[in-house]
C-alpha atoms as a PDB file:
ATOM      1  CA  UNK A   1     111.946 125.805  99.610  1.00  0.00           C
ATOM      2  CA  UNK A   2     112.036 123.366 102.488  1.00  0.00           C
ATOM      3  CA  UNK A   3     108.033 123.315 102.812  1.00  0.00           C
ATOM      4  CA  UNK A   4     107.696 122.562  98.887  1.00  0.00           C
ATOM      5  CA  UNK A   5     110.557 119.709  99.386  1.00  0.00           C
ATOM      6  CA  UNK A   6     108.565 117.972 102.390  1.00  0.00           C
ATOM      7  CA  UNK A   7     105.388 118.102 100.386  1.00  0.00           C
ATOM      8  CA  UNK A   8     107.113 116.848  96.859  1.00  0.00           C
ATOM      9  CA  UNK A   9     108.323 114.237  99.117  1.00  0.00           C
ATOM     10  CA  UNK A  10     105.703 113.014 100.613  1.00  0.00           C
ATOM     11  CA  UNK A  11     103.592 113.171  97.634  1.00  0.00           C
ATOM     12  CA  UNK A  12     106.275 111.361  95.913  1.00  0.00           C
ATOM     13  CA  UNK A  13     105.967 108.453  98.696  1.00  0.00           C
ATOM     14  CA  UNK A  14     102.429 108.560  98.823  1.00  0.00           C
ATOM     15  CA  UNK A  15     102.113 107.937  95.051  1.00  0.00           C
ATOM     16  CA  UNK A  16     105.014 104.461  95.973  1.00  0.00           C
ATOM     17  CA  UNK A  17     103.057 103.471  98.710  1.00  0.00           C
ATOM     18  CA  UNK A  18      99.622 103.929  96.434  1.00  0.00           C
ATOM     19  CA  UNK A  19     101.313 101.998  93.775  1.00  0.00           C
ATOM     20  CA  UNK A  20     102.387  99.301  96.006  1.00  0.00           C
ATOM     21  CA  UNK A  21      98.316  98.655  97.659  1.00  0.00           C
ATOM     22  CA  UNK A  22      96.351  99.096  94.837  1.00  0.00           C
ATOM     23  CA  UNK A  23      95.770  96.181  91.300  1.00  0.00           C
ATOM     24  CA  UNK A  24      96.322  97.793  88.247  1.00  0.00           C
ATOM     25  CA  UNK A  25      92.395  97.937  87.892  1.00  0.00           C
ATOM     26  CA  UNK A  26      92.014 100.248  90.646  1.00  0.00           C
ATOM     27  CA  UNK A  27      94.986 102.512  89.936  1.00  0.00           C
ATOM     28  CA  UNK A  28      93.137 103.219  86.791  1.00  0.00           C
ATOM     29  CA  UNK A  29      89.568 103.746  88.383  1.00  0.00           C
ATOM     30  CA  UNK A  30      91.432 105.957  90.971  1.00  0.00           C
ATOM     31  CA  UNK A  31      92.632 107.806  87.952  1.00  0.00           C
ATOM     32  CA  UNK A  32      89.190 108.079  86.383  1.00  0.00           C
ATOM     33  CA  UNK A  33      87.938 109.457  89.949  1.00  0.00           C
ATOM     34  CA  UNK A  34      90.622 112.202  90.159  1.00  0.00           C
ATOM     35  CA  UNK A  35      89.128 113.185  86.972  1.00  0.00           C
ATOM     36  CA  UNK A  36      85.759 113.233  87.765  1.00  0.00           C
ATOM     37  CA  UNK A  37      85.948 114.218  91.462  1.00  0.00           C
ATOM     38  CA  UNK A  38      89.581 115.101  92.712  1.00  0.00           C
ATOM     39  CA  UNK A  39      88.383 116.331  96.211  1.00  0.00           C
ATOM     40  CA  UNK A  40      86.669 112.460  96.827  1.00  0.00           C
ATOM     41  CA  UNK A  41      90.010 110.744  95.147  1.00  0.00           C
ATOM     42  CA  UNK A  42      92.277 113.045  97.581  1.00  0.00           C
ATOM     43  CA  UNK A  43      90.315 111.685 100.320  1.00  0.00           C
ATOM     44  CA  UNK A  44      90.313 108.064  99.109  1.00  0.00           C
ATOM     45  CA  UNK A  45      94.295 108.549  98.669  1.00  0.00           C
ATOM     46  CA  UNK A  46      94.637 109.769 101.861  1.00  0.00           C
ATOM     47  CA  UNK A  47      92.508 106.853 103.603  1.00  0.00           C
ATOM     48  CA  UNK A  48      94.577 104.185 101.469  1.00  0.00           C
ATOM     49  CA  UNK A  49      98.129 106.110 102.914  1.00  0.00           C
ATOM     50  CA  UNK A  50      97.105 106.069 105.865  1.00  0.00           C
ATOM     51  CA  UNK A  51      95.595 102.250 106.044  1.00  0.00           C
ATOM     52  CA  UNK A  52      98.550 101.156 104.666  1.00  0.00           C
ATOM     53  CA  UNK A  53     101.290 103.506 106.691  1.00  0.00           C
ATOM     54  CA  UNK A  54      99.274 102.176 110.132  1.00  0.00           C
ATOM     55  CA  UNK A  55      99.552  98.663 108.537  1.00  0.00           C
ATOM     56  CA  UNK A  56      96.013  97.791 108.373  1.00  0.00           C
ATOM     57  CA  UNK A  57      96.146  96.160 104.814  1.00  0.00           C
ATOM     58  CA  UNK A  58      97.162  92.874 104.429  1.00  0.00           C
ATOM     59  CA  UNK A  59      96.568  92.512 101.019  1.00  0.00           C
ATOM     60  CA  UNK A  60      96.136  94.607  97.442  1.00  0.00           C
ATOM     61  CA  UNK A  61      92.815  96.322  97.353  1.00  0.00           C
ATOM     62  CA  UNK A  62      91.352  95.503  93.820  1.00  0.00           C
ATOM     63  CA  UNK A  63      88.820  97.017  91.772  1.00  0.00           C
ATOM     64  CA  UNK A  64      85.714  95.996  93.959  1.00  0.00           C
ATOM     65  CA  UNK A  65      87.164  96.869  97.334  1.00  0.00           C
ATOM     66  CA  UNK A  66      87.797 100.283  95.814  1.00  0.00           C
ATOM     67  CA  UNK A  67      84.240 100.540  95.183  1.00  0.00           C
ATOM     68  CA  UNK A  68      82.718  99.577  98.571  1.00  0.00           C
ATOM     69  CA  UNK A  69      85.612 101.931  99.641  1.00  0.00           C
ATOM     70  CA  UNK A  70      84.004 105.043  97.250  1.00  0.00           C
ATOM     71  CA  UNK A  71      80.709 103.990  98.292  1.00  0.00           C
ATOM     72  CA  UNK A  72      81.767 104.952 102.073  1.00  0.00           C
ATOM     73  CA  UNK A  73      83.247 108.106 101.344  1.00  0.00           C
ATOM     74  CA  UNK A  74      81.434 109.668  98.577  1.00  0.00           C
ATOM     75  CA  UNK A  75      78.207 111.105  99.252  1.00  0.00           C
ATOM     76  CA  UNK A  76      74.898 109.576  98.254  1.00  0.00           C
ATOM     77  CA  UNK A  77      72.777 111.675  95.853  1.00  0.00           C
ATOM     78  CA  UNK A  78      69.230 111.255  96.431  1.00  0.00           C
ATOM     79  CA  UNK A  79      67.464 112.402  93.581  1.00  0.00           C
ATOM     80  CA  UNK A  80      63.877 113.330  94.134  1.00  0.00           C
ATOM     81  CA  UNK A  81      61.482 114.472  91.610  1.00  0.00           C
ATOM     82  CA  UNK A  82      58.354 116.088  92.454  1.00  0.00           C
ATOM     83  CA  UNK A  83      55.396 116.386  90.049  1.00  0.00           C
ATOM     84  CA  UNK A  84      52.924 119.086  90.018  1.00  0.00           C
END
């Protein structure tokens, strides 16, 4: 019980703290890339947690800045297409 209480709590404070950093606008595309790729929104969650827990954000990250930010982390497909 006490290891499912420490992780309902701190998912409970890192949805606050989430809440808190990010404009409406990129709560919602955060929402739209848990749908389409939860293990690259976990990531991005835990990067904003921790920016903002070590107190590295000094302002609200909006839409854009989420972008560059999934730019970083996800991984670039290269697509290559080979004609014979």
């Amino acid at each position: 019980m006490n290891v499912d209480e420490n992780i309902a709590e701190f998912e409970a404070l890192k949805k606050e703290t989430l809440r808190k950093v990010l404009t409406k606008e990129a709560a919602e595309r955060l929402g739209r890339v848990k749908l389409a790729n939860p293990v690259v929104a976990t990531q991005l969650e835990m990067y904003l947690f921790q920016l903002s827990q070590s107190g590295q954000l000094k302002e609200m990250i909006d839409d854009a800045k989420l972008k560059q930010i999934l730019n970083v982390l996800s991984p670039s497909r290269k697509t290559k297409i080979k004609r014979r």
